[in-house]
Protein backbone atom coordinates (compact mmCIF):
# COMPACT_ATOMS: atom_id res chain seq x y z
CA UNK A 1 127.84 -204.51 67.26
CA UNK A 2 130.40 -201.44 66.79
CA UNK A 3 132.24 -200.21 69.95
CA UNK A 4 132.58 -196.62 68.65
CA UNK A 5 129.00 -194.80 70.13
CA UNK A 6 126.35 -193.83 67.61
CA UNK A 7 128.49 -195.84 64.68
CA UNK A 8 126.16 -197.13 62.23
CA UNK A 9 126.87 -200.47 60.61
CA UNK A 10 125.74 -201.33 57.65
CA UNK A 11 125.60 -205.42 56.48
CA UNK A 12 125.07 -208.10 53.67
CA UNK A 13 124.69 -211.18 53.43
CA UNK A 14 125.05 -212.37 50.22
CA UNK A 15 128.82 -211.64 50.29
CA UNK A 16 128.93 -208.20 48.49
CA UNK A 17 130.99 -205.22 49.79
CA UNK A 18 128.68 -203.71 52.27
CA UNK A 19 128.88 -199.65 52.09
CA UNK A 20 126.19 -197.07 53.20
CA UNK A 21 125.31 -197.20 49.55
CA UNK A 22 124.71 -200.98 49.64
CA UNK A 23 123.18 -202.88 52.23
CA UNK A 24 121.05 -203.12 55.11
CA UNK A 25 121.39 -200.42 57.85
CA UNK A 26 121.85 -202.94 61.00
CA UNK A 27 118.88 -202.17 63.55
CA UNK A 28 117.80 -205.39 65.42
CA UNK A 29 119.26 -209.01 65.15
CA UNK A 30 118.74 -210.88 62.16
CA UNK A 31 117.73 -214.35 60.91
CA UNK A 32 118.94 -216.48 58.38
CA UNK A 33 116.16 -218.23 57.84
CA UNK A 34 116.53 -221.30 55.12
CA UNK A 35 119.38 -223.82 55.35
CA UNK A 36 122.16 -222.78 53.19
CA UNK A 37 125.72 -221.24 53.64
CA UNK A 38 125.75 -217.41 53.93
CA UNK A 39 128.69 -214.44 54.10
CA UNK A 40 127.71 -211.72 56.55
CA UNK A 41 129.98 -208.94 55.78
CA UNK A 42 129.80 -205.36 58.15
CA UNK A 43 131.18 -202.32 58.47
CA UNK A 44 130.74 -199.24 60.38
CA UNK A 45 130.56 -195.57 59.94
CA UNK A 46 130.86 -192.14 61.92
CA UNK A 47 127.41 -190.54 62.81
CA UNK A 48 127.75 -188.63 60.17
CA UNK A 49 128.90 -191.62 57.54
CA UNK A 50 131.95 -189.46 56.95
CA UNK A 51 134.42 -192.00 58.10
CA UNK A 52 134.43 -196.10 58.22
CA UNK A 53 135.56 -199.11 59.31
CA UNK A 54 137.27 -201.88 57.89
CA UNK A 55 134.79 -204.55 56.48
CA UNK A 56 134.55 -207.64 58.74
CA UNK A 57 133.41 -210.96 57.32
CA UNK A 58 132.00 -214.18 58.73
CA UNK A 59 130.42 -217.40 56.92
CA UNK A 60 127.47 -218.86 58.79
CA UNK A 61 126.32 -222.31 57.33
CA UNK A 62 123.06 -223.37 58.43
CA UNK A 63 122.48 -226.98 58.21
CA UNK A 64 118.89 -228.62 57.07
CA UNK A 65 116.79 -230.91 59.95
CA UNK A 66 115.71 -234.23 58.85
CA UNK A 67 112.30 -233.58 57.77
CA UNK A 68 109.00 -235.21 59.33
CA UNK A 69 108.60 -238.68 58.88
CA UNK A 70 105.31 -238.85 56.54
CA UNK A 71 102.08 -239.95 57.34
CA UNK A 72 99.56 -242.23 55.10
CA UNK A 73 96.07 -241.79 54.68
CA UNK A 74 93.87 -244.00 55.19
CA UNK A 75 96.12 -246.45 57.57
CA UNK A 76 97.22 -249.51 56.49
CA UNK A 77 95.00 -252.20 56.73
CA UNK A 78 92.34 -255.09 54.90
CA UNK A 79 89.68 -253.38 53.12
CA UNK A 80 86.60 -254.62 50.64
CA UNK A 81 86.88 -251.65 48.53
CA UNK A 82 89.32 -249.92 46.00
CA UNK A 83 91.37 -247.34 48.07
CA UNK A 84 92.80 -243.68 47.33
CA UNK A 85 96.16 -243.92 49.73
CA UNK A 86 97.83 -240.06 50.09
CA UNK A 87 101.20 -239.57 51.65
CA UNK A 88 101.94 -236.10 53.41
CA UNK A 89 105.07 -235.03 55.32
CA UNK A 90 104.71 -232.17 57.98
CA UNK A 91 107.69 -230.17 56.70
CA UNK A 92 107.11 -228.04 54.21
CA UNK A 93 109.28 -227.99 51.29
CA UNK A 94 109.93 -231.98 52.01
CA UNK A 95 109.84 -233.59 48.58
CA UNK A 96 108.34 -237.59 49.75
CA UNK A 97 109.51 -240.32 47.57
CA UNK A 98 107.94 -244.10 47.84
CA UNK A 99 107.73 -248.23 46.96
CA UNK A 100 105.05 -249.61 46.51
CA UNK A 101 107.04 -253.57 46.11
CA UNK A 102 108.15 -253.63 49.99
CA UNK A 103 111.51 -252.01 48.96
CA UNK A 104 113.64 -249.31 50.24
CA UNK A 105 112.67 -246.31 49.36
CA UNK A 106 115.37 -243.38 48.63
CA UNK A 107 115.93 -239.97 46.89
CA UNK A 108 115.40 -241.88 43.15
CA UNK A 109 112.33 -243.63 43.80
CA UNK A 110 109.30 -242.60 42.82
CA UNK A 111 108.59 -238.88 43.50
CA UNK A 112 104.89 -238.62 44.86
CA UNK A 113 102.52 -236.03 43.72
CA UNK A 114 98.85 -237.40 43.78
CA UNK A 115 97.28 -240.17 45.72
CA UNK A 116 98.06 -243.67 45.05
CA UNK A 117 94.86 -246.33 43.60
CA UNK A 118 94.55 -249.53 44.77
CA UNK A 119 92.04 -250.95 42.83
CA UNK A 120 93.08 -254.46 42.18
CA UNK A 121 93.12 -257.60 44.89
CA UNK A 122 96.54 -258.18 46.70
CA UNK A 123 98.40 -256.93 49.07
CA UNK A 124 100.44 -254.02 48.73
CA UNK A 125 103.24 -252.59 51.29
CA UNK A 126 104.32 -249.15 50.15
CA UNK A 127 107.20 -247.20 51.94
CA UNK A 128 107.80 -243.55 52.11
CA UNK A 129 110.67 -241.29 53.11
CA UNK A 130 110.51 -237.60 52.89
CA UNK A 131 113.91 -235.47 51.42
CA UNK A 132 114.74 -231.96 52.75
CA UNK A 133 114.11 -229.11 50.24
CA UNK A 134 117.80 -228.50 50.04
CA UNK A 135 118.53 -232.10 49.44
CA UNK A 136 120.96 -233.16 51.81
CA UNK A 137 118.54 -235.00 54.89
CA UNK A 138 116.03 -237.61 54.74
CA UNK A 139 113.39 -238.87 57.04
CA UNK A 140 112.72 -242.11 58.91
CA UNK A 141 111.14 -244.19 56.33
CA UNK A 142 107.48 -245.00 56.86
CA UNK A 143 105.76 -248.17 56.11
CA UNK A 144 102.05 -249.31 55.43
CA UNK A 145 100.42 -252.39 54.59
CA UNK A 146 96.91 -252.36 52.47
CA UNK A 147 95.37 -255.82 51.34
CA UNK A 148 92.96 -254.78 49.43
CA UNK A 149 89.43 -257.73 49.19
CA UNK A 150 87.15 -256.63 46.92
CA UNK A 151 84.46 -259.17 46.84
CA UNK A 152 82.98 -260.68 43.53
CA UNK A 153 79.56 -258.74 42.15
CA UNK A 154 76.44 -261.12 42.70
CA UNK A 155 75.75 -262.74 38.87
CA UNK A 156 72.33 -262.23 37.68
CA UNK A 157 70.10 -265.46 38.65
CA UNK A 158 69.27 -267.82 36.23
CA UNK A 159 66.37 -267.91 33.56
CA UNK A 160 63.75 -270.14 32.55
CA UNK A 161 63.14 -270.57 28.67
CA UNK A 162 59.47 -271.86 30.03
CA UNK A 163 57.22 -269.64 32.41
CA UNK A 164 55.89 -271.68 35.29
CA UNK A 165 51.66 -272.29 34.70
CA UNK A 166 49.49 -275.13 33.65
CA UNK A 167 50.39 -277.71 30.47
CA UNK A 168 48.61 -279.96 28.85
CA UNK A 169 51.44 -280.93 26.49
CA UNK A 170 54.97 -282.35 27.68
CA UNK A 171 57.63 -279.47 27.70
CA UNK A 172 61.28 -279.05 27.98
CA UNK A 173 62.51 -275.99 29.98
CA UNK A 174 65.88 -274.48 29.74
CA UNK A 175 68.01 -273.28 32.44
CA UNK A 176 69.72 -270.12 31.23
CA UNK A 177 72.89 -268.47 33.11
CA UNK A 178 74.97 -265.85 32.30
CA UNK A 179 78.41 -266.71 30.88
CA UNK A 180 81.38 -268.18 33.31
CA UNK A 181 78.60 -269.32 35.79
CA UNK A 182 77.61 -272.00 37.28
CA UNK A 183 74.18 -273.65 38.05
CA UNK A 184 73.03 -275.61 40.73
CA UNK A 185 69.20 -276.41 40.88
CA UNK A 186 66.24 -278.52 41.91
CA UNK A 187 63.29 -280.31 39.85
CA UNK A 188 61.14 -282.61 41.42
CA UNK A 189 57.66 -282.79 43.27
CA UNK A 190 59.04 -280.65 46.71
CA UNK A 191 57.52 -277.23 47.24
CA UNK A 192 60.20 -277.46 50.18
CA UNK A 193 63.58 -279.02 48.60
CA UNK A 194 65.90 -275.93 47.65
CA UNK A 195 68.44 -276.17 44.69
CA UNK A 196 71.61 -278.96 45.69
CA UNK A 197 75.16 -279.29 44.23
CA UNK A 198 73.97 -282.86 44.04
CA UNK A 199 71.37 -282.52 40.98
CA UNK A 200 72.79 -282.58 38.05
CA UNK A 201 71.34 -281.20 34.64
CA UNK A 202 71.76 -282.76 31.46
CA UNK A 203 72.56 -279.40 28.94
CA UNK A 204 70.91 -277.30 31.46
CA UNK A 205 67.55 -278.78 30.64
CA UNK A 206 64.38 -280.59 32.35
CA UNK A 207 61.14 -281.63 31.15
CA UNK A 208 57.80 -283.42 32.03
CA UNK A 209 55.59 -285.82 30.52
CA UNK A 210 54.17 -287.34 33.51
CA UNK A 211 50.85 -285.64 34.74
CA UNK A 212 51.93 -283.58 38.14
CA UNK A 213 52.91 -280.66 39.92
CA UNK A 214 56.57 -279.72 39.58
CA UNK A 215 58.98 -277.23 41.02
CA UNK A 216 62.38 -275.91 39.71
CA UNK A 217 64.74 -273.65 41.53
CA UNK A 218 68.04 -273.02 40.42
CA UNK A 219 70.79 -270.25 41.25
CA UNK A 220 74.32 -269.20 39.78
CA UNK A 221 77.80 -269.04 41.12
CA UNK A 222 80.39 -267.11 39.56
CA UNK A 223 83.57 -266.33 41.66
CA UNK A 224 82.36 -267.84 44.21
CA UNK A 225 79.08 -265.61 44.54
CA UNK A 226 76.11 -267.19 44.36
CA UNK A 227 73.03 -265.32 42.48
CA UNK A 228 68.95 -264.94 43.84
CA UNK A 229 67.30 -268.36 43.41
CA UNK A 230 65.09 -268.49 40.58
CA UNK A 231 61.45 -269.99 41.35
CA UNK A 232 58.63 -271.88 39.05
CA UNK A 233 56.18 -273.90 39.75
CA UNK A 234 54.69 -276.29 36.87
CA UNK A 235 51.25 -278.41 36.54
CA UNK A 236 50.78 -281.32 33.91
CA UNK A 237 47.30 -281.94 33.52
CA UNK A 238 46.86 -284.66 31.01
CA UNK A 239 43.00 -285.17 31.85
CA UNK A 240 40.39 -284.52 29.05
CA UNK A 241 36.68 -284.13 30.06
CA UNK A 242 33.89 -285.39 27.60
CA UNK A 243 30.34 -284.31 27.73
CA UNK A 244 27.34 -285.97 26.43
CA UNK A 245 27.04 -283.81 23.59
CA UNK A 246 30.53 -285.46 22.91
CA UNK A 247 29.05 -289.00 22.11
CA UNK A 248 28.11 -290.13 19.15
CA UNK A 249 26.49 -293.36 18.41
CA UNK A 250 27.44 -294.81 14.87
């Protein structure tokens, strides 16, 4: 403001000489809007600008707020799928900066710019603080905790090297799993008996040479995942039939 009636004042506020030939002609308050230190420098002139006043200065330093704490998405927690964690901070400009090992984080940690894969089993606390554009303020840190339990994929089941059906003949069948699994089955006369840690196969093979109706089952476990059961049923018939035209009298 100028005491002198209808004075105009011109200003600037990047500390240059303020004159009616450079500067702002003053007509309503002013902000200074980002955090920073700033010269204001005035002066005034007649109504008609031919006489002025001596230049006044001021410094004004504005100092940054902390920023918003930031916020993690999803929240922490156990899931049974990979997940895509994003960090955002409220306050624009805010540059965030994480851990993902439980430590502190600060100003030379990791700077974050995409979202953050967890695709691997564990547990995994990651931290986050947000830093003022300018620099000079930080945030509350914030802190989430993802254990990630992806369960094992289901192996295939286990194959037969011998379709079930009818034999005359004796037969060995083969019990066929995918590699890194293991096989627990059943053989033996029960439509009923299911496959049993307690059986035990001799190179993953069975056979028959007994006339009878058997029944092998067997699954896979890999990880700790068990497969489908596998199902076949098996007849020996050793029984030949002989007609009359058969005999012969020599």
């Amino acid at each position: 403001s100028c005491a002198t009636s209808g004075a105009k004042i011109y200003y600037t506020t990047d500390g240059t000489e303020p004159a009616n030939s450079n500067g702002t002609l003053y007509s309503a308050a002013f902000t200074l809007p980002t955090a920073g230190e700033y010269t204001v420098k005035a002066i005034a002139y007649s109504t008609r600008e031919t006489k002025s006043s001596g230049v006044v200065s001021r410094v004004y330093t504005i100092e940054e707020e902390p920023p918003a704490t930031p916020t993690f998405s999803p929240a922490g927690g156990t899931y049974t799928s990979a997940q895509s964690v994003t960090i955002s901070c409220a306050t624009s400009g805010a540059v965030i900066h994480y851990t993902t090992d439980g430590t502190a984080p600060t100003a030379s940690s990791s700077t974050y710019s995409s979202a953050i894969s967890l695709t691997e089993n564990g547990t995994y606390t990651i931290k986050a603080i947000a830093v003022s554009a300018g620099g000079t303020k930080t945030s509350s840190v914030e802190t989430a905790t993802y254990t990630i339990n992806i369960p094992a994929s289901k192996p295939d089941a286990p194959r037969f090297s011998l379709a079930g059906g009818t034999y005359t003949t004796p037969q060995s069948i083969q019990v066929v799993a995918d590699e890194g699994c293991t096989i627990t089955y059943y053989w033996g006369s029960s439509s009923t008996q299911t496959p049993d840690a307690s059986y035990t196969i001799g190179n993953n093979a069975v056979s028959f040479s007994s006339a009878g109706t058997y029944y092998l089952k067997a699954y896979a476990t890999k990880d700790g995942v068990d497969s489908d059961v596998t199902s076949a049923t098996y007849v020996y018939n050793t029984s030949s039939s002989t007609s009359d035209s058969d005999v012969y009298e020599l």
